[in-house]
N, C-alpha and C. Protein backbone atom coordinates (compact mmCIF):
# COMPACT_ATOMS: atom_id res chain seq x y z
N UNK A 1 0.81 -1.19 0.00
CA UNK A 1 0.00 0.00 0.00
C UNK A 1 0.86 1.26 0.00
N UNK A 2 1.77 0.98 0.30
CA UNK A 2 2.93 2.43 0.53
C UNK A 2 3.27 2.39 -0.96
N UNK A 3 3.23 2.17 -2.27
CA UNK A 3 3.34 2.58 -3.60
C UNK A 3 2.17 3.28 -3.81
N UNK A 4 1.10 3.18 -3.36
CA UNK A 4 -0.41 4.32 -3.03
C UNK A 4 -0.13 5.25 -3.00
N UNK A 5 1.14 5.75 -1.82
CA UNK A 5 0.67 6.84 -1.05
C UNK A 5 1.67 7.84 -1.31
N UNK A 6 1.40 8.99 -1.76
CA UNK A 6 2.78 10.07 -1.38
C UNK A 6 2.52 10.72 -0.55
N UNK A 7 3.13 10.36 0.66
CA UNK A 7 3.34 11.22 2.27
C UNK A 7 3.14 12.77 1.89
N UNK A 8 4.26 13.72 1.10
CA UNK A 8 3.98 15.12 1.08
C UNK A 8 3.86 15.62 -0.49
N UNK A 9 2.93 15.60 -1.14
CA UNK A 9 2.48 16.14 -1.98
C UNK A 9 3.42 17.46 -2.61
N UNK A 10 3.87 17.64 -1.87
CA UNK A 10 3.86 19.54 -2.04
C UNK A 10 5.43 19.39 -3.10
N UNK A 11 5.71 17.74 -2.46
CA UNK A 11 7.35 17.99 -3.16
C UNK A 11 6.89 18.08 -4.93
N UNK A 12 6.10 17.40 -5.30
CA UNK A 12 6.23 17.72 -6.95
C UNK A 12 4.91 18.86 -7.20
N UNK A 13 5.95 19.23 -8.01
CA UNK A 13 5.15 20.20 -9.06
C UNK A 13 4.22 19.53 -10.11
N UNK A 14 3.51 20.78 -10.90
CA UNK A 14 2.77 20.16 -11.69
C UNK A 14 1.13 19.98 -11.67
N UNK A 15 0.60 20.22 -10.36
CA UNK A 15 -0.59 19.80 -10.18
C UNK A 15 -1.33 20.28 -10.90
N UNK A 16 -2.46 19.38 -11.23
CA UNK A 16 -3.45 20.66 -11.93
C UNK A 16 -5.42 20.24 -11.07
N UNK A 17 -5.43 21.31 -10.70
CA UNK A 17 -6.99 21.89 -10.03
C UNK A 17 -8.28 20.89 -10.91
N UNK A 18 -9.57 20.50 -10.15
CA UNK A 18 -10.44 20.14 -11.09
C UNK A 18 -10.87 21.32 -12.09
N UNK A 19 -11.28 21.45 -13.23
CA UNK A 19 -12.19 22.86 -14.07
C UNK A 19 -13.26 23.14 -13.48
N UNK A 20 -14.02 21.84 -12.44
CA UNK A 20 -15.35 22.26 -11.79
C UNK A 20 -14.94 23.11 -10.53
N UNK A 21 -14.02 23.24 -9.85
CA UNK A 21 -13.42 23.81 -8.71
C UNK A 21 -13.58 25.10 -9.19
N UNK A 22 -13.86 26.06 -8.06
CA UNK A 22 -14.32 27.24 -7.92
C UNK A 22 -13.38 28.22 -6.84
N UNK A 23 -13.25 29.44 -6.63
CA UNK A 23 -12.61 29.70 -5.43
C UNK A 23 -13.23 30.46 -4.26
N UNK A 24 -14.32 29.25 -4.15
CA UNK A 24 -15.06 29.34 -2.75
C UNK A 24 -14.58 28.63 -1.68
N UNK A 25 -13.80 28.13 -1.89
CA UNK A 25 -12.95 26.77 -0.62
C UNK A 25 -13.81 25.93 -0.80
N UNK A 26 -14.26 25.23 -1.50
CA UNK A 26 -15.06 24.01 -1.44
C UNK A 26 -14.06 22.93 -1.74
N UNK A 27 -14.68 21.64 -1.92
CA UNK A 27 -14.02 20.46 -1.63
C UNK A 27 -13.60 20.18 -3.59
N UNK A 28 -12.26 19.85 -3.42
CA UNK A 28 -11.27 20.24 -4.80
C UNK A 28 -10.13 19.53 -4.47
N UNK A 29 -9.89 18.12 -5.49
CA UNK A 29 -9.26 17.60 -6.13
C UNK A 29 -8.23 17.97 -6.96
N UNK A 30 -6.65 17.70 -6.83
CA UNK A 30 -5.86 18.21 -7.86
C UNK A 30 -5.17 16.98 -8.21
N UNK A 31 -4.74 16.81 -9.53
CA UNK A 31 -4.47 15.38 -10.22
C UNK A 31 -2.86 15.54 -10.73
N UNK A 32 -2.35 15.11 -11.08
CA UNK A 32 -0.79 15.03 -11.58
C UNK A 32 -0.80 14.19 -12.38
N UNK A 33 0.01 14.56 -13.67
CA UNK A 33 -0.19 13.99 -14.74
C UNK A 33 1.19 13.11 -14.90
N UNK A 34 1.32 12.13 -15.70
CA UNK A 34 2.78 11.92 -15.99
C UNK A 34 3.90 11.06 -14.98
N UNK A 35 3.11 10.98 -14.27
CA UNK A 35 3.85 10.57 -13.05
C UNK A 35 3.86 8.82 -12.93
N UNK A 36 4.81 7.98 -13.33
CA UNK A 36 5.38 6.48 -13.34
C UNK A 36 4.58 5.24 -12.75
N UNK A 37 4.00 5.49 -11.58
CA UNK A 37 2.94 4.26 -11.33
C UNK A 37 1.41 4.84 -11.31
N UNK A 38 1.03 5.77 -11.45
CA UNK A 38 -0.33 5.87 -12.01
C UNK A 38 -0.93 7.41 -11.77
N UNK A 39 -2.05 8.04 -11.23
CA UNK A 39 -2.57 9.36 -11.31
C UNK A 39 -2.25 9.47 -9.55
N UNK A 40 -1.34 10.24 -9.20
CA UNK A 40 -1.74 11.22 -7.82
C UNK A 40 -2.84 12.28 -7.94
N UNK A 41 -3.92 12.01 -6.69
CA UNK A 41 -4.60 12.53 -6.42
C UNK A 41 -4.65 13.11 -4.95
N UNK A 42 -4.71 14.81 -5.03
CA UNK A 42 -4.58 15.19 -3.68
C UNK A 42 -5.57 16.36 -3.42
N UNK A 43 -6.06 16.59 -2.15
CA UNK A 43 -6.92 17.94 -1.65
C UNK A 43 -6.35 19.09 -1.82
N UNK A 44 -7.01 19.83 -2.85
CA UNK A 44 -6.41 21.16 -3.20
C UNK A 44 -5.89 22.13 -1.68
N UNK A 45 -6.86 21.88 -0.46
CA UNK A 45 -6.94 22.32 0.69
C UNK A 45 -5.79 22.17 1.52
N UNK A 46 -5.12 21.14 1.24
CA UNK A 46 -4.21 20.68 1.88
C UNK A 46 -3.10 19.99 0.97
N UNK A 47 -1.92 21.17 0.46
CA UNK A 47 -1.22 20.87 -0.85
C UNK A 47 -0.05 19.86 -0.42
N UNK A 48 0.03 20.08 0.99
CA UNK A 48 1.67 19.43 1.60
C UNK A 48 0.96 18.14 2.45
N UNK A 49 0.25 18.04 2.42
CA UNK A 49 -0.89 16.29 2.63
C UNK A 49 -0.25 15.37 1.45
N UNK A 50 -0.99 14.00 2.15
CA UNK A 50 -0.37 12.82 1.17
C UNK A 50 -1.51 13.30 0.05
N UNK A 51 -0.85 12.63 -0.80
CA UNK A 51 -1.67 11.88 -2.60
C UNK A 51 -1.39 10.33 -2.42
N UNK A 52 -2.97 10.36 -3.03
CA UNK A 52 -3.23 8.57 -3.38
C UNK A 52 -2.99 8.52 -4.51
N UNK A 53 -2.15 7.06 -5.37
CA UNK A 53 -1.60 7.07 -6.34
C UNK A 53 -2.81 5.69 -6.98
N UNK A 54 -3.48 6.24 -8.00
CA UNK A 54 -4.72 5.44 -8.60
C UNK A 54 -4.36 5.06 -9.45
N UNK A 55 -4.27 3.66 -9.99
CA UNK A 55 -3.91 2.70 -11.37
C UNK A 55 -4.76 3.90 -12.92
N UNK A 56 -3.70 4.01 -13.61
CA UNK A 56 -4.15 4.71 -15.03
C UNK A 56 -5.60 4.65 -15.27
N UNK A 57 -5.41 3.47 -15.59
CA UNK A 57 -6.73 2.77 -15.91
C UNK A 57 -8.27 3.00 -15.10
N UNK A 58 -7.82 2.78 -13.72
CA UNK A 58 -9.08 2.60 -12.69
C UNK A 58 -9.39 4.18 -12.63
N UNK A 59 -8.48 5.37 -12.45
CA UNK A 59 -8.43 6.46 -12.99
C UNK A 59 -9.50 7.23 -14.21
N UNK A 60 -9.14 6.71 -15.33
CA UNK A 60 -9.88 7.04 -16.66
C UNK A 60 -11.43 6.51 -16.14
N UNK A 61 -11.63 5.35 -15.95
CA UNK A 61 -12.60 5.03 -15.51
C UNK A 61 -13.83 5.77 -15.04
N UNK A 62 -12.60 6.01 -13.88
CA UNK A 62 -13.42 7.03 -12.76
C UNK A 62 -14.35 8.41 -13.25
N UNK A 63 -13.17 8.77 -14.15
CA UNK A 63 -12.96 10.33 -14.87
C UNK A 63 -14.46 9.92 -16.11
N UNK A 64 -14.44 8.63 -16.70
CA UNK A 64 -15.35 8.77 -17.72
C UNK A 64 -16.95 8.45 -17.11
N UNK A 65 -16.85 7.55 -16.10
CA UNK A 65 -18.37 7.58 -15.26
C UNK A 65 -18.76 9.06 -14.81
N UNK A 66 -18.25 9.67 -14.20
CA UNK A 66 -18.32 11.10 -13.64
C UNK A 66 -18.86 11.69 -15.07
N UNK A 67 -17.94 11.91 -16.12
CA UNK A 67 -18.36 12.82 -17.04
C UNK A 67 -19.80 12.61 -17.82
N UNK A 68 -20.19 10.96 -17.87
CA UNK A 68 -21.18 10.63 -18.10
C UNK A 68 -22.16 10.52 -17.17
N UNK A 69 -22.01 10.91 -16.52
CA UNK A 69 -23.10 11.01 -15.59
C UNK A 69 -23.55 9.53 -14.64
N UNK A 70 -23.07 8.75 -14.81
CA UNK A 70 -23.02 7.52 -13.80
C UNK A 70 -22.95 7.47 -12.47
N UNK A 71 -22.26 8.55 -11.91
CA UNK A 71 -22.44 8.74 -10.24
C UNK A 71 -22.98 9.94 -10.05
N UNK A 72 -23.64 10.01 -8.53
CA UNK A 72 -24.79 10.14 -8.16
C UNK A 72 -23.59 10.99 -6.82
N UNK A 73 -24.52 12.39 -6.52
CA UNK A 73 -23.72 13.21 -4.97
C UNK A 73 -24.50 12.38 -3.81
């Protein structure tokens, strides 16, 4: 599980914000692209927090149910 996780986020650059994110402080996702074992995902809120590192694949997934409308708030 420790290939999951990056303890402090803050060390790489690069992040990029959801487009639905707003700058009301609401709850906001930032993703990293490019990066060797799969998508880091971290709380925009908390930049120097860990990132969970999500398989490419299970990733896109995620990204194409959402856009189609498959999950539910």
């Amino acid at each position: 599980m420790a290939d999951r996780v990056i303890p402090n986020a803050g060390v790489l650059g690069g992040w990029r914000k959801s487009s639905h994110s707003n700058d009301q402080g609401g709850s906001c996702l930032e993703v990293l692209a490019g990066h060797p074992t799969g998508v880091p995902v971290r709380d925009s809120k908390a930049p120097e927090g860990p990132a969970l590192v999500f398989p490419s694949a299970g990733w896109a997934s995620f990204v194409t149910a959402v856009k189609d409308g498959r999950l539910s708030a």
